[in-house]
C-alpha atoms as a PDB file:
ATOM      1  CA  UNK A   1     -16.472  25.667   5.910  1.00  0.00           C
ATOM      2  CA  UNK A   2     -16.219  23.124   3.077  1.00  0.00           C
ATOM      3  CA  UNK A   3     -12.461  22.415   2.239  1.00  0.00           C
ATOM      4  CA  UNK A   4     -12.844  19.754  -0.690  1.00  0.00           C
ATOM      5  CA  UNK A   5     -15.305  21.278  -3.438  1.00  0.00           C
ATOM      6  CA  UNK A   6     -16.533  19.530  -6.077  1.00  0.00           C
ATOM      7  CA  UNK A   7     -17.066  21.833  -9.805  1.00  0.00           C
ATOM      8  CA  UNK A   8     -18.915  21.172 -12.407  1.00  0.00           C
ATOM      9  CA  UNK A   9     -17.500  22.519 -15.967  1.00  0.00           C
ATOM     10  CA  UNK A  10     -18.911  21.906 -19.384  1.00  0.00           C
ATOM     11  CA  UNK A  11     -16.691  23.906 -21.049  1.00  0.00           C
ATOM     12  CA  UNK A  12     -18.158  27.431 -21.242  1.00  0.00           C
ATOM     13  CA  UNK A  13     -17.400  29.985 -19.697  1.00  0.00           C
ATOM     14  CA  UNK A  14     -19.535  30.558 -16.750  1.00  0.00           C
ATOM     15  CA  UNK A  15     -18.566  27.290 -15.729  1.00  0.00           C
ATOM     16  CA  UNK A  16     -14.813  28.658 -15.871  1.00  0.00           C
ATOM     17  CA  UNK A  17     -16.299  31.827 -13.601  1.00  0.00           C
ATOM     18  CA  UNK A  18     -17.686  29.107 -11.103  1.00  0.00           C
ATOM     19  CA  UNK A  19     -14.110  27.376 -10.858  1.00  0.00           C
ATOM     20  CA  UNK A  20     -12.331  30.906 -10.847  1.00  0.00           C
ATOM     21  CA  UNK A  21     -14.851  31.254  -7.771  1.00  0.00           C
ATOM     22  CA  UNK A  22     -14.177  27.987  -6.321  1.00  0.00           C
ATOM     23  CA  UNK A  23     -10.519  28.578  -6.675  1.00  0.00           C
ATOM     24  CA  UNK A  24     -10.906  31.408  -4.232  1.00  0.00           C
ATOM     25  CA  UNK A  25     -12.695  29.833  -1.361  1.00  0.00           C
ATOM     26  CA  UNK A  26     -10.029  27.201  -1.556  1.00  0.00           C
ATOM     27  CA  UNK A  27      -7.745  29.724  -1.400  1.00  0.00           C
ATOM     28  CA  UNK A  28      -9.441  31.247   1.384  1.00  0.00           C
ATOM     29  CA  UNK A  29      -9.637  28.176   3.091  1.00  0.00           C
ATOM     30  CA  UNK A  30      -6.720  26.258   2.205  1.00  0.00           C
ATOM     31  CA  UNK A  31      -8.839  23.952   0.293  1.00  0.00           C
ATOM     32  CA  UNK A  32      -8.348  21.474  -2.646  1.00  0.00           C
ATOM     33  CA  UNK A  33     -11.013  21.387  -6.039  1.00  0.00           C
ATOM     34  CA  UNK A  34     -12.104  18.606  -7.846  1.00  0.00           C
ATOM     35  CA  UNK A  35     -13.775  19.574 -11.500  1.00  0.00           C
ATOM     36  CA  UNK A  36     -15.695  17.569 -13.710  1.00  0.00           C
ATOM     37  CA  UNK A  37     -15.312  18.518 -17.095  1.00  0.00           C
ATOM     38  CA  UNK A  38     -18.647  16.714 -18.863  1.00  0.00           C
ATOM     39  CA  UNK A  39     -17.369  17.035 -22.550  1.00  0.00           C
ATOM     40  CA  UNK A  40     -20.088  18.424 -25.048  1.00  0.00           C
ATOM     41  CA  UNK A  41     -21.949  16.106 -27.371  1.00  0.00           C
ATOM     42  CA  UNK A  42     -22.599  16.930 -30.986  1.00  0.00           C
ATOM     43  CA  UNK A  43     -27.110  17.307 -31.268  1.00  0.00           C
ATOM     44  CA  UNK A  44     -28.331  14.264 -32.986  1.00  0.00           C
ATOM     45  CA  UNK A  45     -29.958  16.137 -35.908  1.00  0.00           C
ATOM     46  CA  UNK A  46     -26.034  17.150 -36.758  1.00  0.00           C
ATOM     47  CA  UNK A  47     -26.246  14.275 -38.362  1.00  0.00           C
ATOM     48  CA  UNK A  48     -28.542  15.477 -41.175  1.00  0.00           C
ATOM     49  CA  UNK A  49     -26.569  18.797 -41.291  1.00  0.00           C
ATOM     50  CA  UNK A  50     -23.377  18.661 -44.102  1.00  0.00           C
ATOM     51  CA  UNK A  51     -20.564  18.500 -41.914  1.00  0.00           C
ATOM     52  CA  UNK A  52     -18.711  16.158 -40.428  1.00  0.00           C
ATOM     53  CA  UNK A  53     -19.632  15.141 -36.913  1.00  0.00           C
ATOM     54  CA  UNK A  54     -16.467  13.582 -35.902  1.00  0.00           C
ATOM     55  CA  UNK A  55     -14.628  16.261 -36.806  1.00  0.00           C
ATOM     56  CA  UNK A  56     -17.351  19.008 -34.840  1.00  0.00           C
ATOM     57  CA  UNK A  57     -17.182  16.634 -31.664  1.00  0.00           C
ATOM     58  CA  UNK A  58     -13.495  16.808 -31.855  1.00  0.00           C
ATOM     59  CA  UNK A  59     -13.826  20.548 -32.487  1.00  0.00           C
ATOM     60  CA  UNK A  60     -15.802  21.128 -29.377  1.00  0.00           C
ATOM     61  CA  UNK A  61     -13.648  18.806 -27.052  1.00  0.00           C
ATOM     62  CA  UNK A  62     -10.596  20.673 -27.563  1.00  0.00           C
ATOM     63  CA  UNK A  63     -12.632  23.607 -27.204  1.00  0.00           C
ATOM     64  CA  UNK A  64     -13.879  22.632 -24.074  1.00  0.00           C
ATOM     65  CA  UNK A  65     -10.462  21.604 -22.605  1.00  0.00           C
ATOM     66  CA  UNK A  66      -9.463  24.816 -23.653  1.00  0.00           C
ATOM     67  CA  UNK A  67     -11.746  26.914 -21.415  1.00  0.00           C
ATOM     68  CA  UNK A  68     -11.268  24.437 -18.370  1.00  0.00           C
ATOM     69  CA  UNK A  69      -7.033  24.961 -19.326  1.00  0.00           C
ATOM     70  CA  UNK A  70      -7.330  28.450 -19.130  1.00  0.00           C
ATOM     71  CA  UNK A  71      -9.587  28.362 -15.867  1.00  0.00           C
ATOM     72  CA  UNK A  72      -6.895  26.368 -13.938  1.00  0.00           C
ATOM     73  CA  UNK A  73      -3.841  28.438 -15.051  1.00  0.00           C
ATOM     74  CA  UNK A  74      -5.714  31.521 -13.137  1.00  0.00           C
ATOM     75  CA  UNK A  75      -5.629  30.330 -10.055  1.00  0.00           C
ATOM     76  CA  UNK A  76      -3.733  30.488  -7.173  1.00  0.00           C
ATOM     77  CA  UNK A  77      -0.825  28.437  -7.552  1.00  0.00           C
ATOM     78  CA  UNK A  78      -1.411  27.030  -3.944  1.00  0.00           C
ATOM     79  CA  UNK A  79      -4.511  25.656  -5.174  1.00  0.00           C
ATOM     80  CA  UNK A  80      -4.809  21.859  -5.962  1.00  0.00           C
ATOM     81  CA  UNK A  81      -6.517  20.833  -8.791  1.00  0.00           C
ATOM     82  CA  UNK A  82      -7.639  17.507  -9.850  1.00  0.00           C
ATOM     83  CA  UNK A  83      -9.317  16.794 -13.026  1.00  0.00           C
ATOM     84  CA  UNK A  84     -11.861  14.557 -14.224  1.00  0.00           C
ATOM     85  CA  UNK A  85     -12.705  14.604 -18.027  1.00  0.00           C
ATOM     86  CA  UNK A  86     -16.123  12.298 -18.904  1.00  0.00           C
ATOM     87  CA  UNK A  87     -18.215  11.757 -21.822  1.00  0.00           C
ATOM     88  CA  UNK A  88     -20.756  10.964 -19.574  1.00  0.00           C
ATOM     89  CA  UNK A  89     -23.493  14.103 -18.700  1.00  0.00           C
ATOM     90  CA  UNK A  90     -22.718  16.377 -15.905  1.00  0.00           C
ATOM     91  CA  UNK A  91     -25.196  15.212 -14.007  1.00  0.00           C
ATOM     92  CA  UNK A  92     -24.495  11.841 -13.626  1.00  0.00           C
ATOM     93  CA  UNK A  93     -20.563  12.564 -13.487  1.00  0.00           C
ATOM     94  CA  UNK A  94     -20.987  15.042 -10.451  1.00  0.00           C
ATOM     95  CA  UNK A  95     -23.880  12.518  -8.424  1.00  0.00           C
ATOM     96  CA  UNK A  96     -21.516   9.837  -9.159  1.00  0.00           C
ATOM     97  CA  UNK A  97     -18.466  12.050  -7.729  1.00  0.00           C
ATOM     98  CA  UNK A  98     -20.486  13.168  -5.210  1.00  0.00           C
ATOM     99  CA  UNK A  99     -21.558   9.640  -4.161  1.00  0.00           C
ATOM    100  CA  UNK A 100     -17.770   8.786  -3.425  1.00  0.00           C
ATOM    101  CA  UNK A 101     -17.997  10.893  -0.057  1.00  0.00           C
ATOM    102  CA  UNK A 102     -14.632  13.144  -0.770  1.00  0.00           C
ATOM    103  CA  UNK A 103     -16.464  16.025  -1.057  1.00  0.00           C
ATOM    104  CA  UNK A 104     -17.773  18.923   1.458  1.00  0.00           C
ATOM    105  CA  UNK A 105     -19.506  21.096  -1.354  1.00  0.00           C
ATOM    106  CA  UNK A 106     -20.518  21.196  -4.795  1.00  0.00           C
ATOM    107  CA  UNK A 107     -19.727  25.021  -7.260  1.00  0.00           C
ATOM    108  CA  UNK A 108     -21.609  25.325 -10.289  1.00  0.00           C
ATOM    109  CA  UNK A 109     -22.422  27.726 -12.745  1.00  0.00           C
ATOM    110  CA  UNK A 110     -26.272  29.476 -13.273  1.00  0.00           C
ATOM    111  CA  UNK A 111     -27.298  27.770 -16.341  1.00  0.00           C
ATOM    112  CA  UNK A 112     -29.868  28.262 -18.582  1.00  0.00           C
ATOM    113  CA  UNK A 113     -33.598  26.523 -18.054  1.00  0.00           C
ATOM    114  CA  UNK A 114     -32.010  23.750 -20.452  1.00  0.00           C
ATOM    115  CA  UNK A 115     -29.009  23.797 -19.922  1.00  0.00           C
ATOM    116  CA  UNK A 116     -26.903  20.463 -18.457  1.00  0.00           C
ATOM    117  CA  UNK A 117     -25.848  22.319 -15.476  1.00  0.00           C
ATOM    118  CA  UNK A 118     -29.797  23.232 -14.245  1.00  0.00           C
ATOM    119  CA  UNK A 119     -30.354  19.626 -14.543  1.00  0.00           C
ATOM    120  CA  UNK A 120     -27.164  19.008 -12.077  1.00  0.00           C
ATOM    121  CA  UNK A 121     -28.311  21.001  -9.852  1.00  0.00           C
ATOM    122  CA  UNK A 122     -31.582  19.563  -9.786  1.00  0.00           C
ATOM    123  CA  UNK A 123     -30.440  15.901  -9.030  1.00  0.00           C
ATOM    124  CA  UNK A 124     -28.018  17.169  -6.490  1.00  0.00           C
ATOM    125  CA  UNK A 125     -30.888  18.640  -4.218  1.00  0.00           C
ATOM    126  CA  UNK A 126     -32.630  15.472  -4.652  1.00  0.00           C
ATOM    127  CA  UNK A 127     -29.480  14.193  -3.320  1.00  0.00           C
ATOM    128  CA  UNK A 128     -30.170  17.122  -0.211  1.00  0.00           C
ATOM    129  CA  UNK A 129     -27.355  18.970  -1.053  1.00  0.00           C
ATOM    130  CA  UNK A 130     -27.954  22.477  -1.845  1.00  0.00           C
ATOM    131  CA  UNK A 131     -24.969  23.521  -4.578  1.00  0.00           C
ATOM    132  CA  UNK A 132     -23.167  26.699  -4.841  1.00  0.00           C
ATOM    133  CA  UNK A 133     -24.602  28.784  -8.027  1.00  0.00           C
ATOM    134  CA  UNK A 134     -22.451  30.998  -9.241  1.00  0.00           C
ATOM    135  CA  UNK A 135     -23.286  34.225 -11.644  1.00  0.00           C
ATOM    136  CA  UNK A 136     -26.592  34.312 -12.092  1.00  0.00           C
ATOM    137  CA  UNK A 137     -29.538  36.078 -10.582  1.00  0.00           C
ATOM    138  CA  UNK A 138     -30.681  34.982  -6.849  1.00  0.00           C
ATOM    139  CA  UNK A 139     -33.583  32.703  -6.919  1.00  0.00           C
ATOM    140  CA  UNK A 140     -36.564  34.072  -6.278  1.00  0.00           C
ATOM    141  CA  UNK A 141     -39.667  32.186  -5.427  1.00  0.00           C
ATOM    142  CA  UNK A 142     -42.726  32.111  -8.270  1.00  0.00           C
ATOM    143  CA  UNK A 143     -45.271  34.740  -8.126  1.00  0.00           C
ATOM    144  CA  UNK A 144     -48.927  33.467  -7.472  1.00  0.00           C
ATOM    145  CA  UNK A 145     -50.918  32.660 -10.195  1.00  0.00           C
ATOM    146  CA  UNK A 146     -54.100  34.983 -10.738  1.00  0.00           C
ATOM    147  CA  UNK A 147     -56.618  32.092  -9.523  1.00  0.00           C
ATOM    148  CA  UNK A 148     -54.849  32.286  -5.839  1.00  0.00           C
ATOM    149  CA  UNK A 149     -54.213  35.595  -5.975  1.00  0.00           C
ATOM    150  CA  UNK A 150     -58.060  36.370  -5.712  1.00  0.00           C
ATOM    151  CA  UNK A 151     -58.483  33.638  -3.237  1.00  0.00           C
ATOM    152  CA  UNK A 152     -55.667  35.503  -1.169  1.00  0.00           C
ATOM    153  CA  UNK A 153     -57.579  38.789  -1.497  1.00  0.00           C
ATOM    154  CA  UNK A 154     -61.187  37.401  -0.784  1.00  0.00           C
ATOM    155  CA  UNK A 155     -59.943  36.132   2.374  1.00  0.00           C
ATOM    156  CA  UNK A 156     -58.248  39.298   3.428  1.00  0.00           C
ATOM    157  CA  UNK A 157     -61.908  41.126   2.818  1.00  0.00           C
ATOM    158  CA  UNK A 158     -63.661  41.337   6.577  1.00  0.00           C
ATOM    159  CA  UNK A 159     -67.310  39.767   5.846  1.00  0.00           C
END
């Protein structure tokens, strides 16, 4: 039963879902959480856009510190928090928490096929740590292609 989890947040909020989760198997196990909030960087072809990029990054900082605010006022007051705020990427900010040894288990949140938190969890089970995904669907392994799918068949045919 892992007591000191490690959570990725990137300020959205199924990251905030995946601490609220994480917040409640500490609870449940008298645990402590340690989040890594990776703060979101402006796309380089903002820069072409007419706004100012300063001001957006600012924007969606405080925006992000917002969500991971509101996430750690929900839970359990018995709860400890510690917080680690990075302009790094996730991924390197959790492997590089991870790496330190404190940890028993890593929480994440299902992201999208580009999203910063897939590419976490990637490079923690090259790492061979398997991560805890929270809200999305189970994974489910890939269907066979139609090329091995006949194969399959013509050796289940008796000759």
């Amino acid at each position: 039963m892992p007591r000191r989890l490690l959570v990725g947040h990137d300020g959205s909020p199924a990251s905030t879902e995946a601490l609220r989760h994480a917040g409640r198997l500490a609870c449940t196990w008298h645990g402590r959480i340690t989040v890594v909030l990776a703060l979101p960087h402006v796309p380089f072809g903002a820069v072409l856009a007419p706004v100012s990029v300063p001001a957006l990054e600012e924007e969606a900082r405080l925006a992000a510190e917002r969500e991971l605010c509101s996430g750690v006022t929900e839970l359990a007051p018995n709860v400890s928090v510690t917080t680690i705020v990075t302009c790094a990427g996730l991924r390197p900010a959790l492997v590089r928490a991870w790496r330190c040894g404190e940890h028993d288990a890593v929480v994440l949140a299902a992201g999208g096929p580009f999203s910063a938190v897939r590419g976490a969890a990637r490079a923690l089970r090259r790492l061979g740590l398997e991560p805890i995904i929270v809200g999305g669907p189970p994974r489910r392994r890939p269907a066979l292609s139609l090329r091995r799918r006949a194969r399959a068949a013509r050796r289940a045919r008796p000759a």
